[in-house]
Protein backbone atom coordinates (compact mmCIF):
# COMPACT_ATOMS: atom_id res chain seq x y z
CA UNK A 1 -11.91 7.87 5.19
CA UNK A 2 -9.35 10.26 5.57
CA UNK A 3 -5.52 10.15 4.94
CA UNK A 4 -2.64 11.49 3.34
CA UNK A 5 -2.79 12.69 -0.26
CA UNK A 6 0.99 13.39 -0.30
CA UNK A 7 1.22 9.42 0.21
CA UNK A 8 -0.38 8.54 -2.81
CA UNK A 9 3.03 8.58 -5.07
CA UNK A 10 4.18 5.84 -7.28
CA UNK A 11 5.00 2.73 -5.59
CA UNK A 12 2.88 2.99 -2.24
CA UNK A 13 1.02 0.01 -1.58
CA UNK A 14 -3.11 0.64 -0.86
CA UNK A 15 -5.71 -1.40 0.33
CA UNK A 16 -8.71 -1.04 -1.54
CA UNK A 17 -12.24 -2.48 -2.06
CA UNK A 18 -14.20 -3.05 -5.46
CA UNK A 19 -17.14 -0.72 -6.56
CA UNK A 20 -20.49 -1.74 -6.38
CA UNK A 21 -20.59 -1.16 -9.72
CA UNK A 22 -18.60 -3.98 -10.43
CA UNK A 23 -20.58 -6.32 -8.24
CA UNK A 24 -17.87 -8.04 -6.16
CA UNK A 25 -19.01 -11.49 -4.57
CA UNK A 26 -16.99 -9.85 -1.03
CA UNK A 27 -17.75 -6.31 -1.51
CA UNK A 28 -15.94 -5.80 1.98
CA UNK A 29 -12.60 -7.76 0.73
CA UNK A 30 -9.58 -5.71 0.37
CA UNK A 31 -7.50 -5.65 -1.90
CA UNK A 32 -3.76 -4.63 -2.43
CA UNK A 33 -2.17 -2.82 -5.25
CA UNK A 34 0.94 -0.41 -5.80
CA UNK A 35 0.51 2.51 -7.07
CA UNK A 36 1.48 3.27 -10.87
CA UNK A 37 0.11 6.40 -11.52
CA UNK A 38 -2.04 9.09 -10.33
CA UNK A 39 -4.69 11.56 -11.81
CA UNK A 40 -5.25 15.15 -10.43
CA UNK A 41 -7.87 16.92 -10.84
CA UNK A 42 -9.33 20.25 -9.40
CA UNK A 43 -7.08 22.61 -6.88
CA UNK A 44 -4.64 20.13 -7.61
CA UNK A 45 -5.88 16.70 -5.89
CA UNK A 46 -5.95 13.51 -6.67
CA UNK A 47 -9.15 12.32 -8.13
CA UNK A 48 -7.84 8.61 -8.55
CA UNK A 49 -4.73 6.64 -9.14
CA UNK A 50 -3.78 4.01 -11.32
CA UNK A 51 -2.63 0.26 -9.76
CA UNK A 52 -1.02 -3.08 -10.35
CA UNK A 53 -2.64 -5.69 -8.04
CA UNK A 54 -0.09 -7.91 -6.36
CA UNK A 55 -2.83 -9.73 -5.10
CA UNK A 56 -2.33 -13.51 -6.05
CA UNK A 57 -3.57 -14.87 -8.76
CA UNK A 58 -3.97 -11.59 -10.27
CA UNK A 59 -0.49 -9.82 -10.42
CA UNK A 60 0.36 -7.58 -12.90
CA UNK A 61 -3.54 -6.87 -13.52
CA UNK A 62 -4.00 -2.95 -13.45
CA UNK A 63 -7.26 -0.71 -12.47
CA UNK A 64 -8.32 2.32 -11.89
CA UNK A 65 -9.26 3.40 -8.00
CA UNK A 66 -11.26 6.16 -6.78
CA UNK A 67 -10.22 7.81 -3.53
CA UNK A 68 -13.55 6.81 -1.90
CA UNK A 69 -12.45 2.76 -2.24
CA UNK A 70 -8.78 2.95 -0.65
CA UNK A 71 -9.50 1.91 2.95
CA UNK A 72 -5.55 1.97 3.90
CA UNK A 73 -2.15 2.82 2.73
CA UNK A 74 0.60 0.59 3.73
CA UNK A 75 3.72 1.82 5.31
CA UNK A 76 7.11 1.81 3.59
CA UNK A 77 8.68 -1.05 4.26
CA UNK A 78 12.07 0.55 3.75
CA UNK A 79 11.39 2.72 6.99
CA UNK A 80 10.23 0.03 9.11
């Protein structure tokens, strides 16, 4: 999946899925967070960033994403 480093800022809303790792009952579901934070790493890109679900039922619940698990990134909705 390709997008947009330069959106990933604090505040952006993502779409995201679980890792395997974790063993997620949906592995396909997405899920939403906002961004809180981000991590760069070599040449200056982001190796992951840091979100607060706003899913229900688990607001305020924050986890660290990978690049490879963000499936979208939501537009402003100021500019729409």
């Amino acid at each position: 999946m390709q997008f947009d480093q330069n959106k990933l800022v604090n505040g952006t809303t993502i779409q995201y899925v679980l890792p395997l790792s974790e063993r997620p009952t949906n592995p396909n579901k997405l899920w939403r967070g906002k961004i809180t934070a981000t991590f760069v790493y070599d040449n200056n890109k982001i190796g992951m960033v840091q979100v607060e679900c706003i899913e229900p039922g688990y607001e305020g619940c924050n986890e660290l994403v990978h690049l490879y698990q963000i499936r979208a990134i939501e537009p402003d909705s100021s500019q729409l």
